[in-house]
C-alpha atoms as a PDB file:
ATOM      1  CA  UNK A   1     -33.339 -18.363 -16.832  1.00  0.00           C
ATOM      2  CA  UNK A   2     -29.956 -17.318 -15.580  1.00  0.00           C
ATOM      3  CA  UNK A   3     -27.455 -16.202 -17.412  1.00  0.00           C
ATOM      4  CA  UNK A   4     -24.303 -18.299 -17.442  1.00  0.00           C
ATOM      5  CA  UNK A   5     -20.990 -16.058 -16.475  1.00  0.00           C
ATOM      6  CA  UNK A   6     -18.548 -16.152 -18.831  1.00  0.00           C
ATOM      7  CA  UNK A   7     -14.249 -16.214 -17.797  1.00  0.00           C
ATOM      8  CA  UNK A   8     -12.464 -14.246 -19.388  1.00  0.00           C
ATOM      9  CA  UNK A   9      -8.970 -13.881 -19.242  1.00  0.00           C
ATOM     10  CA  UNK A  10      -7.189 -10.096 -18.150  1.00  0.00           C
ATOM     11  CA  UNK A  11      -4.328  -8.268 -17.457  1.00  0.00           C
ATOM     12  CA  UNK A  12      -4.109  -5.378 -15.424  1.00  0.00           C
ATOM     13  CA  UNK A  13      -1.168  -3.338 -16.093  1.00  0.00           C
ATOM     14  CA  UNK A  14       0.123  -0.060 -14.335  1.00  0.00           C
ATOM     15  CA  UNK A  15       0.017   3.072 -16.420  1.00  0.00           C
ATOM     16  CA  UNK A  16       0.832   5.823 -14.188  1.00  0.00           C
ATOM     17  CA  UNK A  17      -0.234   7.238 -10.704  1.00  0.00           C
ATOM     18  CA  UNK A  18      -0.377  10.962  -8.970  1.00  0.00           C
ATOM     19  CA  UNK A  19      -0.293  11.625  -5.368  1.00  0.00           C
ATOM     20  CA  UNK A  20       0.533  15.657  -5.023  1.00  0.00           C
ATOM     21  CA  UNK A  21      -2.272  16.351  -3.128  1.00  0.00           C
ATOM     22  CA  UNK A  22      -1.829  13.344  -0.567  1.00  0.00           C
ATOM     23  CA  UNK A  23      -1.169  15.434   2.836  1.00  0.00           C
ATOM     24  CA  UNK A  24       0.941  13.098   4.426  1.00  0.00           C
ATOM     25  CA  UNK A  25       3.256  13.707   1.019  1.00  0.00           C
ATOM     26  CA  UNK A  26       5.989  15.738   0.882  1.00  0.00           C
ATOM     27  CA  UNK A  27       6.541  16.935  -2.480  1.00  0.00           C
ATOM     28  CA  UNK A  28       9.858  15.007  -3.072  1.00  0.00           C
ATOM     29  CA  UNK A  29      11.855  15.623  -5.643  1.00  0.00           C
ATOM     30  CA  UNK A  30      12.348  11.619  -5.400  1.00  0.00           C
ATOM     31  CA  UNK A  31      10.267   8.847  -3.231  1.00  0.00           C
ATOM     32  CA  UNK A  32       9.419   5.352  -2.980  1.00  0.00           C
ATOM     33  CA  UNK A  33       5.761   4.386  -2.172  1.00  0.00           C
ATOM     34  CA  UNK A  34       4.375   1.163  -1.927  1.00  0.00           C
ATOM     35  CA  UNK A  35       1.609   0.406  -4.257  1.00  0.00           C
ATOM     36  CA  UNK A  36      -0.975  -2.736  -3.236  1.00  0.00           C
ATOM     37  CA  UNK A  37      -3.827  -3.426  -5.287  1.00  0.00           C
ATOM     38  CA  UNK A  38      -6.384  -5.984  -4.952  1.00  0.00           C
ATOM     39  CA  UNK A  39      -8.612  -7.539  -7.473  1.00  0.00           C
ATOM     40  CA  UNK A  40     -11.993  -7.927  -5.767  1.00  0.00           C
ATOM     41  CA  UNK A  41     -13.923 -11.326  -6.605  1.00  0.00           C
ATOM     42  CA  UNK A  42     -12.894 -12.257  -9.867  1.00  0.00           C
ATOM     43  CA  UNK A  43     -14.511 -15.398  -9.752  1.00  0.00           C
ATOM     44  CA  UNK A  44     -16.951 -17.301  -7.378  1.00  0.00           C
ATOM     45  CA  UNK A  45     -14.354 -18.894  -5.487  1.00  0.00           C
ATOM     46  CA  UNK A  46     -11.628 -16.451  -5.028  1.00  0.00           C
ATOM     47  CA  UNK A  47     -12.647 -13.162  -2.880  1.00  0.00           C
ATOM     48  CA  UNK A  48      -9.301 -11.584  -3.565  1.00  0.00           C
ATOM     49  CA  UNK A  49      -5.364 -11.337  -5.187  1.00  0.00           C
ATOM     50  CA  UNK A  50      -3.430  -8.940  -4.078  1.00  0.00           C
ATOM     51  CA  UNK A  51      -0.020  -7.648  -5.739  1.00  0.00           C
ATOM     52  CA  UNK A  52       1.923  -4.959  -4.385  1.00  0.00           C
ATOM     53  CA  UNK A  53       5.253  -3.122  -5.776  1.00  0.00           C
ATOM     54  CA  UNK A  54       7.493  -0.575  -4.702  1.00  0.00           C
ATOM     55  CA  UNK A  55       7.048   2.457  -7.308  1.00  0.00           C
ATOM     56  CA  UNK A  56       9.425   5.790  -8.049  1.00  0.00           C
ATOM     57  CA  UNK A  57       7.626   9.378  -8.064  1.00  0.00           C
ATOM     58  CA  UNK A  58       9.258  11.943  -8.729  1.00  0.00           C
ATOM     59  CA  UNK A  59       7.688  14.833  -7.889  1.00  0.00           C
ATOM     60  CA  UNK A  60       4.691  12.742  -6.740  1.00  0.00           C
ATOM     61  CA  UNK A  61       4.215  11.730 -10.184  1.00  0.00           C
ATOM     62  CA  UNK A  62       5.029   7.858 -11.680  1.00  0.00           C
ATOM     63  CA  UNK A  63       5.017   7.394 -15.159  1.00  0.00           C
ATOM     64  CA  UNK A  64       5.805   3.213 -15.412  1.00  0.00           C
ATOM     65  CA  UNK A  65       4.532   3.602 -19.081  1.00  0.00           C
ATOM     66  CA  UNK A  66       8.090   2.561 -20.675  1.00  0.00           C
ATOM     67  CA  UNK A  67       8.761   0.580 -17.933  1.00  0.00           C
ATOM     68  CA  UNK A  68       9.143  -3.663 -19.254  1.00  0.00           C
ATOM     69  CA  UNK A  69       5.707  -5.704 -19.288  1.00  0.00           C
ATOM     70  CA  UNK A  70       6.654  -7.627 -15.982  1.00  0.00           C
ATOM     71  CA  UNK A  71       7.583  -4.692 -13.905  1.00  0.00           C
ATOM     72  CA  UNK A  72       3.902  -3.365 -14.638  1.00  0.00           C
ATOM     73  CA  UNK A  73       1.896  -6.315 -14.584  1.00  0.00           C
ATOM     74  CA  UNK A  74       0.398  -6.598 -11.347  1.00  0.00           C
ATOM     75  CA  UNK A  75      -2.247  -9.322 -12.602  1.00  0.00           C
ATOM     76  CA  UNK A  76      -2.783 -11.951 -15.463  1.00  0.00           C
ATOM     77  CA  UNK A  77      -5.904 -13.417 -13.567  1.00  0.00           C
ATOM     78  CA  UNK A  78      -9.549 -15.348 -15.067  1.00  0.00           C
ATOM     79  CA  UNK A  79     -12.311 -13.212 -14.756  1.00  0.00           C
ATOM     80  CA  UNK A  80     -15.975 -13.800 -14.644  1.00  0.00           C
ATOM     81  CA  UNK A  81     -18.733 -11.179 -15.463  1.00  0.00           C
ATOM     82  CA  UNK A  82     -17.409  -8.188 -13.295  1.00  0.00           C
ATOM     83  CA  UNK A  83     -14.209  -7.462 -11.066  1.00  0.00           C
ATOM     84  CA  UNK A  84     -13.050  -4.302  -8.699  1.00  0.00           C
ATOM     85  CA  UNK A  85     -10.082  -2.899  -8.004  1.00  0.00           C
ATOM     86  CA  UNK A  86      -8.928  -1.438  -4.910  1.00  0.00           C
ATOM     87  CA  UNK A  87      -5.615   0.431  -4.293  1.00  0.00           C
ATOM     88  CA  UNK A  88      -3.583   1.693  -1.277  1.00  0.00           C
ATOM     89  CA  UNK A  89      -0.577   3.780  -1.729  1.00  0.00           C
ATOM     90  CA  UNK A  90       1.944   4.453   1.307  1.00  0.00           C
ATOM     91  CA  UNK A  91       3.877   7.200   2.761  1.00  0.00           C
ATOM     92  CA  UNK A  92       6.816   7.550   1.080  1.00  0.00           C
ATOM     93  CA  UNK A  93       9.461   4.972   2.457  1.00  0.00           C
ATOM     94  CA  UNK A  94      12.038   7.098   2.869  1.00  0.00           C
ATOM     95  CA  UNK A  95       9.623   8.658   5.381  1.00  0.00           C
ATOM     96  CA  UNK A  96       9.244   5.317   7.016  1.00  0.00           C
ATOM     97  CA  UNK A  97      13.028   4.438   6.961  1.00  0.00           C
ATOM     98  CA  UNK A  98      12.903   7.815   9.493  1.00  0.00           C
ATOM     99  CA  UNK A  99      10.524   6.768  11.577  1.00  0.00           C
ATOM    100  CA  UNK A 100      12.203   2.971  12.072  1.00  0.00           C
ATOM    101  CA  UNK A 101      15.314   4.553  13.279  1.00  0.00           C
ATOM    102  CA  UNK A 102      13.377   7.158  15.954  1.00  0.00           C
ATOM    103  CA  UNK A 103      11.652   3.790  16.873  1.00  0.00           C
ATOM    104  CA  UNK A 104      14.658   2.132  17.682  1.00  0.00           C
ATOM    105  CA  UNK A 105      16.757   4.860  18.982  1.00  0.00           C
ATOM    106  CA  UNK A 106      13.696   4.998  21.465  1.00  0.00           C
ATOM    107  CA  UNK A 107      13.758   1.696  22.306  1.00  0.00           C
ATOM    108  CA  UNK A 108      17.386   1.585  22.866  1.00  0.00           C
ATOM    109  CA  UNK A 109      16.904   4.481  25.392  1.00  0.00           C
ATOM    110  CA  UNK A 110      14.149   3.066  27.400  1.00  0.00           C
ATOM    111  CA  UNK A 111      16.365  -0.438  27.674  1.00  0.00           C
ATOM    112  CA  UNK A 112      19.329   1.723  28.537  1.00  0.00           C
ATOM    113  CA  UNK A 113      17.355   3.857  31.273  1.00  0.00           C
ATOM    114  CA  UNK A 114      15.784   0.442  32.432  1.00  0.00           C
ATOM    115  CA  UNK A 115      19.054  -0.569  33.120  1.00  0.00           C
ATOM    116  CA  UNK A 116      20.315   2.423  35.221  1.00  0.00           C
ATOM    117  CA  UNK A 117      16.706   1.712  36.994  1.00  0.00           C
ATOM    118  CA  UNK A 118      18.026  -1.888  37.645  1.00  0.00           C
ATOM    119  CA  UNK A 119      21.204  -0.855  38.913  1.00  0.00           C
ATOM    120  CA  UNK A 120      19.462   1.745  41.583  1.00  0.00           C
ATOM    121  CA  UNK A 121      16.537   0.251  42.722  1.00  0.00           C
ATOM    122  CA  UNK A 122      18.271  -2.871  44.250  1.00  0.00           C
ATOM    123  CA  UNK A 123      15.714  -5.162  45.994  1.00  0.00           C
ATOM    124  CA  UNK A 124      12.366  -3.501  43.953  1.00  0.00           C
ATOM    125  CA  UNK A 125      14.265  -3.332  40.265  1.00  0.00           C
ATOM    126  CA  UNK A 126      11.866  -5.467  38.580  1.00  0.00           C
ATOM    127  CA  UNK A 127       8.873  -3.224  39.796  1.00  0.00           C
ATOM    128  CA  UNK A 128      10.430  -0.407  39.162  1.00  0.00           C
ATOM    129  CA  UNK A 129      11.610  -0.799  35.429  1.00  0.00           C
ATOM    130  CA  UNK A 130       8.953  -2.837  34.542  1.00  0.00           C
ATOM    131  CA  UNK A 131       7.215   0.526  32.431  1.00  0.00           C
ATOM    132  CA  UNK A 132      10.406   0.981  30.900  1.00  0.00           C
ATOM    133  CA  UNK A 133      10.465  -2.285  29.894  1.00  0.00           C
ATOM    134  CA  UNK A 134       7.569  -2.792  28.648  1.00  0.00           C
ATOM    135  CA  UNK A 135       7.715   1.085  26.480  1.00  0.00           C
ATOM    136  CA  UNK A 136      10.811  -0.412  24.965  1.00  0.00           C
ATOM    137  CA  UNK A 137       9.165  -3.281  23.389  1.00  0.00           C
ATOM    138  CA  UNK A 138       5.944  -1.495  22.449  1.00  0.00           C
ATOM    139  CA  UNK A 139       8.079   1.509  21.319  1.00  0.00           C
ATOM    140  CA  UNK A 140      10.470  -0.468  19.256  1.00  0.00           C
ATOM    141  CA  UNK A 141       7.870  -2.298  16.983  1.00  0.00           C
ATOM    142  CA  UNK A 142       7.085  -0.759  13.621  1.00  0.00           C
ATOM    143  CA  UNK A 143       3.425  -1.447  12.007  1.00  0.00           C
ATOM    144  CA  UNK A 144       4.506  -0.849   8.371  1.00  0.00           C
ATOM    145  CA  UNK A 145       4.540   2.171   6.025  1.00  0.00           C
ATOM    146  CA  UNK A 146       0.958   4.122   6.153  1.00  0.00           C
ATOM    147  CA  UNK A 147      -1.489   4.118   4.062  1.00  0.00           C
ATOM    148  CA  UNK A 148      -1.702   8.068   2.492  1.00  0.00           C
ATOM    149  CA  UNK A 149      -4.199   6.987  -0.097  1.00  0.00           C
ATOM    150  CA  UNK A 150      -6.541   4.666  -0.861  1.00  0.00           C
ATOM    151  CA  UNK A 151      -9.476   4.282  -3.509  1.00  0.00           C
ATOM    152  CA  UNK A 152     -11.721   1.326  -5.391  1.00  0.00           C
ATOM    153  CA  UNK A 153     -13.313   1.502  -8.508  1.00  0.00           C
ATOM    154  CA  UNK A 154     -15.356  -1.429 -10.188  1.00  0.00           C
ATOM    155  CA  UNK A 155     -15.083  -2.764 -13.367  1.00  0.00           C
ATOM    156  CA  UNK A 156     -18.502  -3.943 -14.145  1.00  0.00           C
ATOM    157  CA  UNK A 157     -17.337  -5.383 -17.896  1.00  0.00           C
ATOM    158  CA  UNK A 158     -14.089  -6.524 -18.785  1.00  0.00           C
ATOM    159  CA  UNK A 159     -12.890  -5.367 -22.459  1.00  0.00           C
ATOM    160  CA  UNK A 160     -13.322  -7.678 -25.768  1.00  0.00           C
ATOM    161  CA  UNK A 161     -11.027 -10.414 -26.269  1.00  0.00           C
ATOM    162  CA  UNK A 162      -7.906  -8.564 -27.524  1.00  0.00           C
ATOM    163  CA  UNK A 163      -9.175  -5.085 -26.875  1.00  0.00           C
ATOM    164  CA  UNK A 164      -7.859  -3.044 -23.121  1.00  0.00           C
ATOM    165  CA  UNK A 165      -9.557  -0.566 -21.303  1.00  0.00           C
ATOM    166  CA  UNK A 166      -8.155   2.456 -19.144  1.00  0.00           C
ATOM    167  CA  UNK A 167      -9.004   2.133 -15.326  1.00  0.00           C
ATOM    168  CA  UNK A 168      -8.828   5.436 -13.213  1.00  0.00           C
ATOM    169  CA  UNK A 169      -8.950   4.359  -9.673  1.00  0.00           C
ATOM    170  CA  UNK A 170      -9.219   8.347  -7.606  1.00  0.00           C
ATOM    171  CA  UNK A 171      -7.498   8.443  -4.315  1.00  0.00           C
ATOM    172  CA  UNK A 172      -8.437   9.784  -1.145  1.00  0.00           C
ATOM    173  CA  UNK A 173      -7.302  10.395   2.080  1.00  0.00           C
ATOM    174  CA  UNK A 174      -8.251   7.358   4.589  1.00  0.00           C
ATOM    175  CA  UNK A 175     -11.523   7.854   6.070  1.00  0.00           C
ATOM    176  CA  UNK A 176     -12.030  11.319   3.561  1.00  0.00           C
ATOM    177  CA  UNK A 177     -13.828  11.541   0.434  1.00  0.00           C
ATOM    178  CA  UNK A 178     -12.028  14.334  -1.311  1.00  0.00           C
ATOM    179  CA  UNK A 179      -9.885  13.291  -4.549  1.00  0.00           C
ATOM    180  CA  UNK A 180      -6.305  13.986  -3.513  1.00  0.00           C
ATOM    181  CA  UNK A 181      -4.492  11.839  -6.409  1.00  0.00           C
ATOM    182  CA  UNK A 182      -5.004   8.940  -9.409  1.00  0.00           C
ATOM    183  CA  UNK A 183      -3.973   5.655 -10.406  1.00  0.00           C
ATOM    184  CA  UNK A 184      -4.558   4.771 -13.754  1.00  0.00           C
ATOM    185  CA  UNK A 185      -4.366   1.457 -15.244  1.00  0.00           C
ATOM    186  CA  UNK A 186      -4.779  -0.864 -18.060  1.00  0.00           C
ATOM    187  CA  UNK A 187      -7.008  -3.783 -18.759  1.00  0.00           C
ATOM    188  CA  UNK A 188      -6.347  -6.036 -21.232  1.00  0.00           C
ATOM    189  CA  UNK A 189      -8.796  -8.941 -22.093  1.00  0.00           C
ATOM    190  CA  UNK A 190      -6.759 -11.390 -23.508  1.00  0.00           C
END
């Protein structure tokens, strides 16, 4: 006979995280990375949640231990049997905020150059800036912050009602194996 799963109520909390050995990472003194974790098939019906948050390292290191309960809580979420975790952390956004503004300043100067292409090239101006035209759309989209590191870890049992658990999810480089930084977090079974 099979056995019934039970639900269980959790929390997963942040705790702290660690990317200094992320390569795409400067070592600021101060950064913002964006943190997305998903909870893999916590029940039957529901192949994933996702929450993500903006977190402070400084010095590649975030410590949201004394931060307030719904800064850290990135799930409060019905359980049953077993659960994984999976985590991407970005490049730092001030990283990103760099490459947006070479992306536009790009895109401006391909419109502009377009334009003097135009104004030359009477009679055949569409043909000819048509490649500048089309490298200052491509050029001036943005995909999003990278991901730097990335890492899963399952959770085969949650914790006793009332007891929590410490989750270390390791981090490596995308399509690398080598342990380049942590997240840890907490597990409550409510």
């Amino acid at each position: 006979m099979k056995k019934k799963l039970v639900k269980t109520s959790v929390e997963v909390l942040l705790k702290s995280a660690s990317i200094k050995k992320a390569r795409r990472q400067k070592i600021w003194s101060k950064s913002r990375n964006l943190i997305t974790v998903d909870m893999l098939w916590p029940r039957s019906s529901i192949a994933k949640k996702t929450s993500a948050r903006e977190a402070n390292f400084v010095k590649n290191e975030a410590d949201f231990s004394n931060e307030e309960w719904a800064k850290r809580i990135l799930f409060r979420e019905d359980v049953e049997g077993h659960t994984a975790l999976a985590v991407g952390i970005s490049e730092s956004l001030n990283t990103e905020m760099i490459e947006k503004f070479l992306r536009l300043t790009a895109k401006y100067a391909f419109k502009t150059a377009s334009s003097l292409v135009d104004k030359y090239t009477v009679g055949i101006s569409d043909i000819a800036s048509a490649p500048l035209d089309a490298l200052a759309a491509t050029t001036g989209t943005y995909p999003g912050p990278k991901t730097i590191l990335q890492g899963v870890v399952d959770i085969p049992e949650v914790p006793e009602s009332g007891s929590s658990i410490e989750v270390r999810v390791p981090l490596h480089a995308p399509k690398e194996t080598e342990v380049l930084g942590e997240l840890v977090l907490e597990v409550v079974s409510l």
